[in-house]
Protein backbone atom coordinates (compact mmCIF):
# COMPACT_ATOMS: atom_id res chain seq x y z
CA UNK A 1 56.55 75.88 -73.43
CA UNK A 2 56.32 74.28 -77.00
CA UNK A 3 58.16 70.78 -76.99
CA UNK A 4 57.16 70.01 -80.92
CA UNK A 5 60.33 68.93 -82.68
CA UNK A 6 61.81 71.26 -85.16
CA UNK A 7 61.47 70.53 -88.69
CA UNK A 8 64.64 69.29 -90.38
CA UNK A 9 66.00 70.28 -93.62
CA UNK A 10 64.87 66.69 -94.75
CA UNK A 11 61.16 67.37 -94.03
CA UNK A 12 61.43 70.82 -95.83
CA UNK A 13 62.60 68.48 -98.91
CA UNK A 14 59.80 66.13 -98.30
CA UNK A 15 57.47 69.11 -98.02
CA UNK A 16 58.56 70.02 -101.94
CA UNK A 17 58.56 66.94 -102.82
CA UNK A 18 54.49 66.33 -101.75
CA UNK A 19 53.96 69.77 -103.48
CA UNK A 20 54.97 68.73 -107.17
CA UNK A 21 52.85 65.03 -106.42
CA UNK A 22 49.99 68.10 -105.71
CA UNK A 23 50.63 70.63 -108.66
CA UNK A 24 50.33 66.69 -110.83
CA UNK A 25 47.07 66.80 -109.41
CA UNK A 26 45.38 69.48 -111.77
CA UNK A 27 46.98 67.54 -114.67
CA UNK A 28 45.38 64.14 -113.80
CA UNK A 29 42.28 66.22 -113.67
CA UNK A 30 42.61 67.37 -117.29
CA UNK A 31 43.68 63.62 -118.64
CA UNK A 32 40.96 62.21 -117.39
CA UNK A 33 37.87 62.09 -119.76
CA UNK A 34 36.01 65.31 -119.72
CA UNK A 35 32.77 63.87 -119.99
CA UNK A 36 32.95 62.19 -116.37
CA UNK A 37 31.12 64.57 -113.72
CA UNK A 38 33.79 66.32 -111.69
CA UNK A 39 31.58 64.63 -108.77
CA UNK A 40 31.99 61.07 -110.02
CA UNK A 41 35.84 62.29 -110.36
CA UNK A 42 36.37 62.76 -106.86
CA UNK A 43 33.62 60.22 -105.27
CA UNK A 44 35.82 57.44 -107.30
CA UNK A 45 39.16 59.15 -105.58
CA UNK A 46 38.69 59.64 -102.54
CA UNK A 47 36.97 56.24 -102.23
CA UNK A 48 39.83 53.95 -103.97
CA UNK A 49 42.11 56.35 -101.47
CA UNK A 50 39.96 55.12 -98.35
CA UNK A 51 40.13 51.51 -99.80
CA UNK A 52 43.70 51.84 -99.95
CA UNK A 53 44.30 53.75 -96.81
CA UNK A 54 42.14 50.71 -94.99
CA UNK A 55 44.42 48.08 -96.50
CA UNK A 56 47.55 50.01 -95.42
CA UNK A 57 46.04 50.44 -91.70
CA UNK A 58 45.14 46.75 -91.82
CA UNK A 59 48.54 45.43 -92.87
CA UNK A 60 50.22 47.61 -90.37
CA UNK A 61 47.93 46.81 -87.76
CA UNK A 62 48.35 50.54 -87.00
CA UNK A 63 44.12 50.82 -86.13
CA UNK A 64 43.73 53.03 -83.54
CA UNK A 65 40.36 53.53 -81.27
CA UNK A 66 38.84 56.98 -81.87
CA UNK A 67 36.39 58.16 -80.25
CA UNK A 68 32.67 58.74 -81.63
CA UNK A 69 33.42 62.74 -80.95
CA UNK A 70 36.69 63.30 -82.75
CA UNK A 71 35.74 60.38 -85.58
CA UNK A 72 32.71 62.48 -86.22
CA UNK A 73 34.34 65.82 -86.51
CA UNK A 74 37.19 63.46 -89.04
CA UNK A 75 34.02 62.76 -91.34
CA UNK A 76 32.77 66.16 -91.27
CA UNK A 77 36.59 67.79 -92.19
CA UNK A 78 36.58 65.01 -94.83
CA UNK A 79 33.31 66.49 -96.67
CA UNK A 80 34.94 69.95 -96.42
CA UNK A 81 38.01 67.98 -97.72
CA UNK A 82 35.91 66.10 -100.24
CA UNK A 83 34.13 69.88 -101.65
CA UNK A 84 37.71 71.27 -101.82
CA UNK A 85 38.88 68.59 -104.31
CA UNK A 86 35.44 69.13 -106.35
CA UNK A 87 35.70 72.70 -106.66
CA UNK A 88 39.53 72.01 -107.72
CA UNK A 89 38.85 69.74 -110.44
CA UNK A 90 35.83 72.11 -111.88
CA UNK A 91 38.61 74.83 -111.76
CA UNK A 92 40.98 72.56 -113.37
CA UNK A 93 38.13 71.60 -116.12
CA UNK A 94 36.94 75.34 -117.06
CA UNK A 95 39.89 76.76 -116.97
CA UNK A 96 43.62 75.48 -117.36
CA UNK A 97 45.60 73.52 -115.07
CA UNK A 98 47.75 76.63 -114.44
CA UNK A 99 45.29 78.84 -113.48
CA UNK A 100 43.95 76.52 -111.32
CA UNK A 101 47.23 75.82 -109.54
CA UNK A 102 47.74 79.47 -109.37
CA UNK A 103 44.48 80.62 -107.52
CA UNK A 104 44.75 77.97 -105.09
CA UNK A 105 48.00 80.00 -103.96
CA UNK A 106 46.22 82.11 -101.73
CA UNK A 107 45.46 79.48 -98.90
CA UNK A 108 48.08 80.66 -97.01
CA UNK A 109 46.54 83.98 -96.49
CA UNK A 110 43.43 82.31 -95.58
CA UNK A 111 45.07 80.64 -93.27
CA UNK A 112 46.75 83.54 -91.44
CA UNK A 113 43.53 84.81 -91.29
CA UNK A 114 41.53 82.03 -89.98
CA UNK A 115 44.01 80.29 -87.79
CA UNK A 116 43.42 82.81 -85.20
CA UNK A 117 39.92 82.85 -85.08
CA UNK A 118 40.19 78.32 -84.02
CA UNK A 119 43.62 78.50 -82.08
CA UNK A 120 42.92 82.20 -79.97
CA UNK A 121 46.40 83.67 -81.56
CA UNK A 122 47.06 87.16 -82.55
CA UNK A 123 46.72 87.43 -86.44
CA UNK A 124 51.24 87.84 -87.04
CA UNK A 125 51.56 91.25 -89.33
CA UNK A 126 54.69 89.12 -91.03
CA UNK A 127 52.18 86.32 -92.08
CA UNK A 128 49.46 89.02 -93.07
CA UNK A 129 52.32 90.53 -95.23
CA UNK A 130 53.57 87.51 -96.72
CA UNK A 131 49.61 86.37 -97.29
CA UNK A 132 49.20 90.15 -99.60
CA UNK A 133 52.15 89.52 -101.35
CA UNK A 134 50.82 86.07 -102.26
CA UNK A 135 47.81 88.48 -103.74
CA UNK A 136 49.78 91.05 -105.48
CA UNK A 137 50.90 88.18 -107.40
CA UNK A 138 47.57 86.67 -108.04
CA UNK A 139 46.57 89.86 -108.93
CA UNK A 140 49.17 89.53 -111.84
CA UNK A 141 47.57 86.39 -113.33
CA UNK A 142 44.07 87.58 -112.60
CA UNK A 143 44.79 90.59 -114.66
CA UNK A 144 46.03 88.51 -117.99
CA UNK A 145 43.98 85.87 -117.36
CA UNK A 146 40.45 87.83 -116.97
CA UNK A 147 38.98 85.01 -119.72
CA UNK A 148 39.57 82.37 -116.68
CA UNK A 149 37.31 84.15 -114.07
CA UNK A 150 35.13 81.28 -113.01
CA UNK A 151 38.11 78.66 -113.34
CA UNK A 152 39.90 81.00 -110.86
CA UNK A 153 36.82 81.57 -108.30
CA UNK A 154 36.65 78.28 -108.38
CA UNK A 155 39.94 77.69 -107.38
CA UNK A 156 39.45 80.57 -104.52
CA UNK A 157 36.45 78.45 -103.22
CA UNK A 158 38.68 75.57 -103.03
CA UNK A 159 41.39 77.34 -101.63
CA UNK A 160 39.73 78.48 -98.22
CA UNK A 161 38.36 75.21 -98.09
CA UNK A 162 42.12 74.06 -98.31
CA UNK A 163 42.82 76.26 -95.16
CA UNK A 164 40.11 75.00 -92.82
CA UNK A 165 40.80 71.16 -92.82
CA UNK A 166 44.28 71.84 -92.98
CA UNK A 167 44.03 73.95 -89.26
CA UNK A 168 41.41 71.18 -88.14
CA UNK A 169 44.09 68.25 -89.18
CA UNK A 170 46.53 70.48 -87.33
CA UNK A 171 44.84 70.05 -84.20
CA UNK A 172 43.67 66.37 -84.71
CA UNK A 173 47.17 65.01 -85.52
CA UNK A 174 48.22 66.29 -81.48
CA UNK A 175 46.51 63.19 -80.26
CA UNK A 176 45.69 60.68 -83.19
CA UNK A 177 47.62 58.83 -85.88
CA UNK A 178 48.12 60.92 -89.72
CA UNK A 179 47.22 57.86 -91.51
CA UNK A 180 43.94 57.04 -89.39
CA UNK A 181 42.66 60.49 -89.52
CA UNK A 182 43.19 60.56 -93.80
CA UNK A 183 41.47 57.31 -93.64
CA UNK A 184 38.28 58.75 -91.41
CA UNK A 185 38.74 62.07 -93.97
CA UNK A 186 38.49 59.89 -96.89
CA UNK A 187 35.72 58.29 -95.59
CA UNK A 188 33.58 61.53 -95.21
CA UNK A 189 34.65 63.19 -98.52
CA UNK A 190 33.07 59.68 -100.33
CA UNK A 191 30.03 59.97 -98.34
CA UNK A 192 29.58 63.64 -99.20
CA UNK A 193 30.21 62.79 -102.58
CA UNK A 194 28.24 60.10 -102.99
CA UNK A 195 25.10 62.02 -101.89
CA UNK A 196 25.76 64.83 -104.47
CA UNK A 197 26.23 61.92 -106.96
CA UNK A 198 22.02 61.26 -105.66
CA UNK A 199 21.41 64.28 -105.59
CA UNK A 200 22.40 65.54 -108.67
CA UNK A 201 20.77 62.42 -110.58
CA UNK A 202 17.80 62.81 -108.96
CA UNK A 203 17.48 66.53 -109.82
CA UNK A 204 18.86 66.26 -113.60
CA UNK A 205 19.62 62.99 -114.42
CA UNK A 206 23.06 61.49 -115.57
CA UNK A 207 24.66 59.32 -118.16
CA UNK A 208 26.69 56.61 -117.82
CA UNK A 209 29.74 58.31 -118.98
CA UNK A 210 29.33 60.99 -116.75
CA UNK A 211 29.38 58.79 -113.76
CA UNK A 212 31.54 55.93 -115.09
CA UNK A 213 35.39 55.87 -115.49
CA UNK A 214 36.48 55.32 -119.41
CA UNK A 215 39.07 52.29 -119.37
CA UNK A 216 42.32 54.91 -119.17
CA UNK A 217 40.75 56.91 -116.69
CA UNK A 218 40.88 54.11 -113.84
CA UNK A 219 44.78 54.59 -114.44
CA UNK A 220 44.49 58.45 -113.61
CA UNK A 221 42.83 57.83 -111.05
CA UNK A 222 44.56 54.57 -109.63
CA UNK A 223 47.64 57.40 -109.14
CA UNK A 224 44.92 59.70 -107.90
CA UNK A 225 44.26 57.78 -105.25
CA UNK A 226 47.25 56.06 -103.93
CA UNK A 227 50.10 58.54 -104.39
CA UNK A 228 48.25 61.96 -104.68
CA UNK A 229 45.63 61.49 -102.09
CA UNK A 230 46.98 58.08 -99.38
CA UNK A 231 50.30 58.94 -99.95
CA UNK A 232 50.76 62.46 -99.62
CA UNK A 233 47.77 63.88 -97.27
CA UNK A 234 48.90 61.47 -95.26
CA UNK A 235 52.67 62.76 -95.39
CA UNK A 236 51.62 66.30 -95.15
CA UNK A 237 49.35 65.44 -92.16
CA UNK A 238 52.62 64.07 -90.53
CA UNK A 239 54.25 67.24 -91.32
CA UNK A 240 51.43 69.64 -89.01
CA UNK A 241 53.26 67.77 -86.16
CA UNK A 242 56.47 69.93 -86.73
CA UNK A 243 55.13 72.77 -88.88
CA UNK A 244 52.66 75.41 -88.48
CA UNK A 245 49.35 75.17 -91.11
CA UNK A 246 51.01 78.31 -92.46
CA UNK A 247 54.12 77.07 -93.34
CA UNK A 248 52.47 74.30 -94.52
CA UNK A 249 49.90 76.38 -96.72
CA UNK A 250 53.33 78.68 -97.80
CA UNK A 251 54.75 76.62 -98.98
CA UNK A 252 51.87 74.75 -101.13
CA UNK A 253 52.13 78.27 -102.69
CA UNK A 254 54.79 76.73 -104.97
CA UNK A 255 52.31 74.29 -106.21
CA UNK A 256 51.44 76.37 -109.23
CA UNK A 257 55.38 77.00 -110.04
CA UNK A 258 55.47 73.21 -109.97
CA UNK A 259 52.13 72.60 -112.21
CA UNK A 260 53.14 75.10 -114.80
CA UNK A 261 55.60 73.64 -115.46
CA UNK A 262 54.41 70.28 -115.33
CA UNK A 263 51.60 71.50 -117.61
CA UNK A 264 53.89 72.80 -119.86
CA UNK A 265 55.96 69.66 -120.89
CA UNK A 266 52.85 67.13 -120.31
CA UNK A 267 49.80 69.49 -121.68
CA UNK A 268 51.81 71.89 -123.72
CA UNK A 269 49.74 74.78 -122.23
CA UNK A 270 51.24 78.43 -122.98
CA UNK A 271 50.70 81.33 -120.37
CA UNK A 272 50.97 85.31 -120.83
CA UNK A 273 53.78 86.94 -119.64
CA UNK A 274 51.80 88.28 -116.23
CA UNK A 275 51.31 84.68 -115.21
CA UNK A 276 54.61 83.89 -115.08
CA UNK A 277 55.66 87.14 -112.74
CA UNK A 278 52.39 86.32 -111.08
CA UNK A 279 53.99 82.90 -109.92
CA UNK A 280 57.62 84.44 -110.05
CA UNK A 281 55.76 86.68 -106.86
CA UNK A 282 54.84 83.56 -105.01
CA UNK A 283 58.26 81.98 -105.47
CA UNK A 284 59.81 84.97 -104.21
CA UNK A 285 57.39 84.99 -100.71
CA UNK A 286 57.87 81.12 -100.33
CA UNK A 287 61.87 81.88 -100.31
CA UNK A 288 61.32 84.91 -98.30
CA UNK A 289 58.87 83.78 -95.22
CA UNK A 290 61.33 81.15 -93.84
CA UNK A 291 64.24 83.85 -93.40
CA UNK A 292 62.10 86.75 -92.03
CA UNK A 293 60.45 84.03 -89.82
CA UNK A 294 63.88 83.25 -88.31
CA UNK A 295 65.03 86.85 -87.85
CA UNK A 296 61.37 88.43 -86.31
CA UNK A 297 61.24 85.22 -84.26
CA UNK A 298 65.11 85.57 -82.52
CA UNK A 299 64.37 89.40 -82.59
């Protein structure tokens, strides 16, 4: 019998709220300088974030043993965590912050797709349904947007990364604390980074500016850190303990609804016509899941 508590209307709210601090994300990615490696970009984040998420955990006194096992599999997530977030920003820097935003909309059907195969459920035709719709509307943008191809596979590759740690965090927040498995995530992504950073010097060679933050671009990614990456992973990990990854991953759909328009005001970036009822598709699944849920699930 399943004893998780329900989510209230509050922690859909909350949910909303963490996804316009996420759509923000791509647009911190375009203010910051372009010359910086999209590496250094997200070595520097997620290691201020696991600075910050050690100071939090320290002040709290909220430390909690883990063992060598699950801390292990935390580090490994956190490098599939930390390739997710590079693979976003590259998207973000090819291509616009919209497009981006918009092809990272189909983790939810990677998610109803993979979540089977790790928890031994049956693959829910609803979800699978939901999950195409999410398509037909990516299909939309794709179609006006061809000139964005590689920003958008990019933001596909980051996607499905998006659905695997979010169905391994699922599982690890059952037994262990959301903030000390962000902080064990964070760790791993900088340590994955860090070693492309070596790797990709010692192959080609960098400059300075593409592995050092300009003076403004500590700022971007000062907010980066603490209220885009310690703030809200660590809310949204809280969430898996009374939502599914799906409903989590859903609703994240709306993220690029919320970074259009974010992009439009801050960026001033203009999209065709078949972007908008690309994203006006996604809206429309987002709205719809939660109702059909309710009926198929009392039926």
């Amino acid at each position: 019998m399943n004893t998780s508590p329900k989510p209230t209307l509050f922690d859909y709210l909350h949910l909303h709220f963490l996804v316009i601090i996420w759509g923000f994300t791509a647009i911190l990615g375009k203010l910051i300088n372009a010359d910086l490696s999209r590496v250094s970009l997200t070595f520097f984040r997620t290691l201020l974030a696991a600075i910050g998420l050690a100071l939090v955990l320290t002040l709290r006194k909220e430390w909690k043993k883990v063992a060598p096992q699950d801390r292990n599999k935390m580090l490994g997530v956190g490098v599939i965590m930390g390739v997710h977030w590079l693979t976003f920003f590259a998207s973000a820097h090819v291509s616009s912050a919209s497009v981006c935003l918009a092809g990272m909309s189909t983790t939810s059907l990677f998610t109803a797709l993979l979540e089977p195969l790790f928890s031994r459920k049956q693959v829910r035709p609803l979800e699978i349904l939901m999950s195409l719709l999410v398509m037909l509307g990516l299909y939309l943008i794709f179609r006006f947007e061809f000139d964005q191809s590689w920003g958008l596979g990019l933001a596909l590759i980051s996607s499905l990364l998006a659905a695997l740690f979010t169905i391994a965090n699922s599982r690890f927040v059952k037994t262990h604390p959301a903030l000390v498995i962000t902080f064990y995530e964070m760790s791993g992504a900088t340590m994955g980074m860090f070693l492309g950073l070596v790797g990709i010097g010692m192959v080609s060679g960098l400059t300075q500016a593409q592995v050092v933050p300009q003076s403004m671009d500590w700022l971007w990614l000062g907010i980066l850190a603490s209220v885009c990456t310690v703030y809200a992973y660590s809310a949204g990990v809280h969430l898996l303990k009374k939502m599914s990854p799906f409903t989590l991953n859903l609703t994240i759909n709306l993220e690029p609804v919320y970074g259009m328009a974010l992009a439009y005001f801050i960026l001033n970036e203009r999209m065709t016509a078949g972007f908008y009822a690309g994203t006006g598709v996604i809206l429309l699944t987002v709205i719809l899941y939660p109702i059909l849920n309710s009926r198929f699930s009392k039926g």
